[in-house]
N, C-alpha and C. Protein backbone atom coordinates (compact mmCIF):
# COMPACT_ATOMS: atom_id res chain seq x y z
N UNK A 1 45.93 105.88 21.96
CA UNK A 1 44.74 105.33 21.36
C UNK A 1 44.83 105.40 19.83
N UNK A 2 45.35 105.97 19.49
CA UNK A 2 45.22 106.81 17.66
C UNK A 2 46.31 105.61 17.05
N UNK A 3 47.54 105.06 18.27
CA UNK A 3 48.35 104.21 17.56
C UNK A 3 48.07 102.74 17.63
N UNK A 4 46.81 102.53 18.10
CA UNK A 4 46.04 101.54 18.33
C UNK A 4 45.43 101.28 17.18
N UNK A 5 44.76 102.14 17.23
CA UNK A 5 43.76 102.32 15.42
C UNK A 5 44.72 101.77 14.43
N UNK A 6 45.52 102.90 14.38
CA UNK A 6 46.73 102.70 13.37
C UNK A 6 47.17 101.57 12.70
N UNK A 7 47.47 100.73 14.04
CA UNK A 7 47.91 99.26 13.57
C UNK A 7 46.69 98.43 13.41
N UNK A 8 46.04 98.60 13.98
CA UNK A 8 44.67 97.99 13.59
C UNK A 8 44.31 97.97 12.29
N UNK A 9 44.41 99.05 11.40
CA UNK A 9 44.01 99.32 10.57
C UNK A 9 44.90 98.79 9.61
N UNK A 10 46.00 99.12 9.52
CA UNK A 10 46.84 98.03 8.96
C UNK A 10 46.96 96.77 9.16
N UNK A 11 47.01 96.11 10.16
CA UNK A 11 46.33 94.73 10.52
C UNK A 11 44.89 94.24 9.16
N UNK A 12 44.25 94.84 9.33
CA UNK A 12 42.70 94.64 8.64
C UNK A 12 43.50 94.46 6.76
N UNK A 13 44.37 96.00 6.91
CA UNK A 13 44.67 96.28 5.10
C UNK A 13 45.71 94.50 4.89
N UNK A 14 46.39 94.57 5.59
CA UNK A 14 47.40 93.50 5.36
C UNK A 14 46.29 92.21 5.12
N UNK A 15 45.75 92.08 6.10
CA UNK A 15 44.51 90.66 5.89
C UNK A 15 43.92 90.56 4.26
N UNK A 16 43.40 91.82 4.24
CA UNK A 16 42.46 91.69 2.51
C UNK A 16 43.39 91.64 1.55
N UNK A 17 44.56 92.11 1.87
CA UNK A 17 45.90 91.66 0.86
C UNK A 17 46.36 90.18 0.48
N UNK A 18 46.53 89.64 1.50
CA UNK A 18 46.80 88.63 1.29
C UNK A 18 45.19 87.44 0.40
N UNK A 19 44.90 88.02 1.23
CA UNK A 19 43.16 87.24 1.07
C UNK A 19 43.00 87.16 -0.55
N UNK A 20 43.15 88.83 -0.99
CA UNK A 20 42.79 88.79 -2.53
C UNK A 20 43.80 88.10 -3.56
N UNK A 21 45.22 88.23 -2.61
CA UNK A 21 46.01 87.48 -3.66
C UNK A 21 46.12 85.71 -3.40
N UNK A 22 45.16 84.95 -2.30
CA UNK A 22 45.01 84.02 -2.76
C UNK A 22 44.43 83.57 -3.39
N UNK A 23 43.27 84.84 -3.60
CA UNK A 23 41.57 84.15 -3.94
C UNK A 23 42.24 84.27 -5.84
N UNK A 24 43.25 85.56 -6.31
CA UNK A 24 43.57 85.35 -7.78
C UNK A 24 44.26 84.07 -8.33
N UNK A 25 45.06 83.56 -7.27
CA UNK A 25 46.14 82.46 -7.15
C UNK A 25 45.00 81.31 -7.51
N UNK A 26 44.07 81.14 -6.68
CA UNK A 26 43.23 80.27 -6.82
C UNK A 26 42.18 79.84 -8.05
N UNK A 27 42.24 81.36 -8.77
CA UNK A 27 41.33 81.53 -9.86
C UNK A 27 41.70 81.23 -10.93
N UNK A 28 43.35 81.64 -10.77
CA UNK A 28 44.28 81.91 -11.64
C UNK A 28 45.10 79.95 -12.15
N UNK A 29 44.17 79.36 -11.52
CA UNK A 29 45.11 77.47 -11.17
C UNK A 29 44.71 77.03 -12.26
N UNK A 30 43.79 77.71 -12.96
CA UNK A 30 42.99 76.18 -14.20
C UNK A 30 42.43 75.74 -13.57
N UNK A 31 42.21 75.67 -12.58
CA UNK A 31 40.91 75.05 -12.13
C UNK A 31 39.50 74.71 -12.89
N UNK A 32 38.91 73.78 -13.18
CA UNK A 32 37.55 73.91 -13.99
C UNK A 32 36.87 74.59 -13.98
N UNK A 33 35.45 75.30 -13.82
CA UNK A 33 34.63 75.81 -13.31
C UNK A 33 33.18 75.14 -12.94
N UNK A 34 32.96 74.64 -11.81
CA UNK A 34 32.15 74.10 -11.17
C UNK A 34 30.39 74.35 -11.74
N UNK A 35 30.03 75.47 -12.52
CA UNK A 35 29.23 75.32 -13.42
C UNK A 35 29.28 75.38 -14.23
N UNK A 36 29.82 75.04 -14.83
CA UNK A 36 30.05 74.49 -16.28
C UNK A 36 28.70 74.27 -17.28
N UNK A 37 28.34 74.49 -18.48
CA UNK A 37 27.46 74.33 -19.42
C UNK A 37 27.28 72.53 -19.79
N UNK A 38 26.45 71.87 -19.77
CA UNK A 38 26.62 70.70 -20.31
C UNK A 38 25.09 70.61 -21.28
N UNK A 39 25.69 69.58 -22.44
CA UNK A 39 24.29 69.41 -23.53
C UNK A 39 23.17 68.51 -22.74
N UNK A 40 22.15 68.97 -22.93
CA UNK A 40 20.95 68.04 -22.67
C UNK A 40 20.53 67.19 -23.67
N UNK A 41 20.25 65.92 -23.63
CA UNK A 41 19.47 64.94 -24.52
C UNK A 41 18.45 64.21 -24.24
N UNK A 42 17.55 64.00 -24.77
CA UNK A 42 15.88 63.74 -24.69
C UNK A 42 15.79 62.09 -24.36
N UNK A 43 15.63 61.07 -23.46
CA UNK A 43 15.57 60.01 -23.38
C UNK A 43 14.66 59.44 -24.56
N UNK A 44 14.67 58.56 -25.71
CA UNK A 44 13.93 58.02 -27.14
C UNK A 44 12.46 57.35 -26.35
N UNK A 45 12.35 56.65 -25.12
CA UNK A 45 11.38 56.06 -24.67
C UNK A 45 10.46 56.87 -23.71
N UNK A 46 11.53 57.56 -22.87
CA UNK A 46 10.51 58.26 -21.74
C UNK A 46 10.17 60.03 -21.44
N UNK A 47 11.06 60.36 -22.76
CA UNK A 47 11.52 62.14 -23.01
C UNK A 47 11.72 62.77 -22.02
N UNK A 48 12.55 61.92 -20.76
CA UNK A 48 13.10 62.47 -19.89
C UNK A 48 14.16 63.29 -20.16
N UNK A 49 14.63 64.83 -19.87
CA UNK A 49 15.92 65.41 -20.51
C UNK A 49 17.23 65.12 -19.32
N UNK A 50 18.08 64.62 -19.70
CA UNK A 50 19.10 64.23 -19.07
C UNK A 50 20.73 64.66 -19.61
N UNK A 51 21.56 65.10 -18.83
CA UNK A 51 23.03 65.44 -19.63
C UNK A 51 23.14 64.63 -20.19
N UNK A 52 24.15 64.32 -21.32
CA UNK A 52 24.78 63.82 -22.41
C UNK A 52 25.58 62.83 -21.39
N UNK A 53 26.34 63.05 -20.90
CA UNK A 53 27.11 62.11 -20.04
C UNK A 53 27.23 61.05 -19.07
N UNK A 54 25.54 61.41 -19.16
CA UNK A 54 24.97 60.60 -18.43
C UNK A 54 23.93 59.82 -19.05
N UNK A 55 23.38 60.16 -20.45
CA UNK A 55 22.89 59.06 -21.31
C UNK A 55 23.37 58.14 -21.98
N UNK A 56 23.20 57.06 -22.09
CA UNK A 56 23.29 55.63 -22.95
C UNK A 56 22.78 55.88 -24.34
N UNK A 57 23.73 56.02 -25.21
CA UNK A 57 23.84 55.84 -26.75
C UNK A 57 23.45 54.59 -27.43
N UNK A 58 22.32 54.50 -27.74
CA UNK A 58 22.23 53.08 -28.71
C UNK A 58 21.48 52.92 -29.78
N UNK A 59 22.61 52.80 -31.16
CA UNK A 59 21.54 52.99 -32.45
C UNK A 59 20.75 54.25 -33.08
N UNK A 60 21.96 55.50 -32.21
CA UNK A 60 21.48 56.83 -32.41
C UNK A 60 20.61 57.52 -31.60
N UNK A 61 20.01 56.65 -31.10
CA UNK A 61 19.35 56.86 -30.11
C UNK A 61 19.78 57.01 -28.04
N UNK A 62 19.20 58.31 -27.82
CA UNK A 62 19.72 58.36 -26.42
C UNK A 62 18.54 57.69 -25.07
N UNK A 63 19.22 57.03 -23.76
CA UNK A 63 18.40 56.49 -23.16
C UNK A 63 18.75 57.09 -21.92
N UNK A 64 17.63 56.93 -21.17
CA UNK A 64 18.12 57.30 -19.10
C UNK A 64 18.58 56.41 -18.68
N UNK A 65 18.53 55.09 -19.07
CA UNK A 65 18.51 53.75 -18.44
C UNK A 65 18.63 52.57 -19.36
N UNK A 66 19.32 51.36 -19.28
CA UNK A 66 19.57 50.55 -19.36
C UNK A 66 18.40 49.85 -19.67
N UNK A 67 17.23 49.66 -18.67
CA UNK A 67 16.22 49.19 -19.06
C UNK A 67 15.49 49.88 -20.54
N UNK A 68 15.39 50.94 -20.25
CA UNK A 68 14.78 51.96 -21.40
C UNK A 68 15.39 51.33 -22.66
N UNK A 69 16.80 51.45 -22.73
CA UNK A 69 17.36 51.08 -23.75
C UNK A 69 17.28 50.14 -24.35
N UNK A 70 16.63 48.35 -24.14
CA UNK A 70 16.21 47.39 -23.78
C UNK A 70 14.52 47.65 -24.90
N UNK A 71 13.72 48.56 -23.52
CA UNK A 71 12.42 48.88 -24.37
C UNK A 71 12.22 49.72 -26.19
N UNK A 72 13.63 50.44 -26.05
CA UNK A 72 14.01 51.18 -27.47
C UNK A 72 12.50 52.10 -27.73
N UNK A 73 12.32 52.91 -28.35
CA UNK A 73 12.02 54.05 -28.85
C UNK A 73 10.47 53.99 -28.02
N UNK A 74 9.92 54.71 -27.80
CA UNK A 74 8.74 54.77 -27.29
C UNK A 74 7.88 55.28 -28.75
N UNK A 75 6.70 54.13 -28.55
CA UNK A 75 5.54 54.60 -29.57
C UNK A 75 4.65 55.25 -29.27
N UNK A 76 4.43 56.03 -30.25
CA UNK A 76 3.33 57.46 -29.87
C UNK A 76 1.76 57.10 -31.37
């Protein structure tokens, strides 16, 4: 029974061995990082806040939309 354990137990140690050296391998790739920081910018017509990468630049001005961009600056 005790040499049951035994290998068992080594069984288990060998598993988290390998496990941790894929999970460094994996970390270790350059991989991007999936949350990542991105800038927010204020839509000029509807002050919707939207990433940068996903706003439309026009005339200095940032938009959500195509249409928006079209309507240009919202008056207050």
């Amino acid at each position: 029974m005790g040499k049951l354990l035994f290998f068992a137990l080594v069984g288990v140690l060998v598993y988290l061995y390998f496990k941790s050296t894929q999970r460094r391998q994996t970390l270790g790739s350059g991989a991007a990082p999936t949350d990542a920081v991105e800038d927010m910018v204020r839509c000029a017509h509807c002050r919707v806040n939207l990433p940068r990468s996903e706003a439309i630049l026009s005339k200095g001005e940032f938009y959500c939309s195509a249409e928006h961009q079209k309507l240009g600056p919202a008056r207050r």
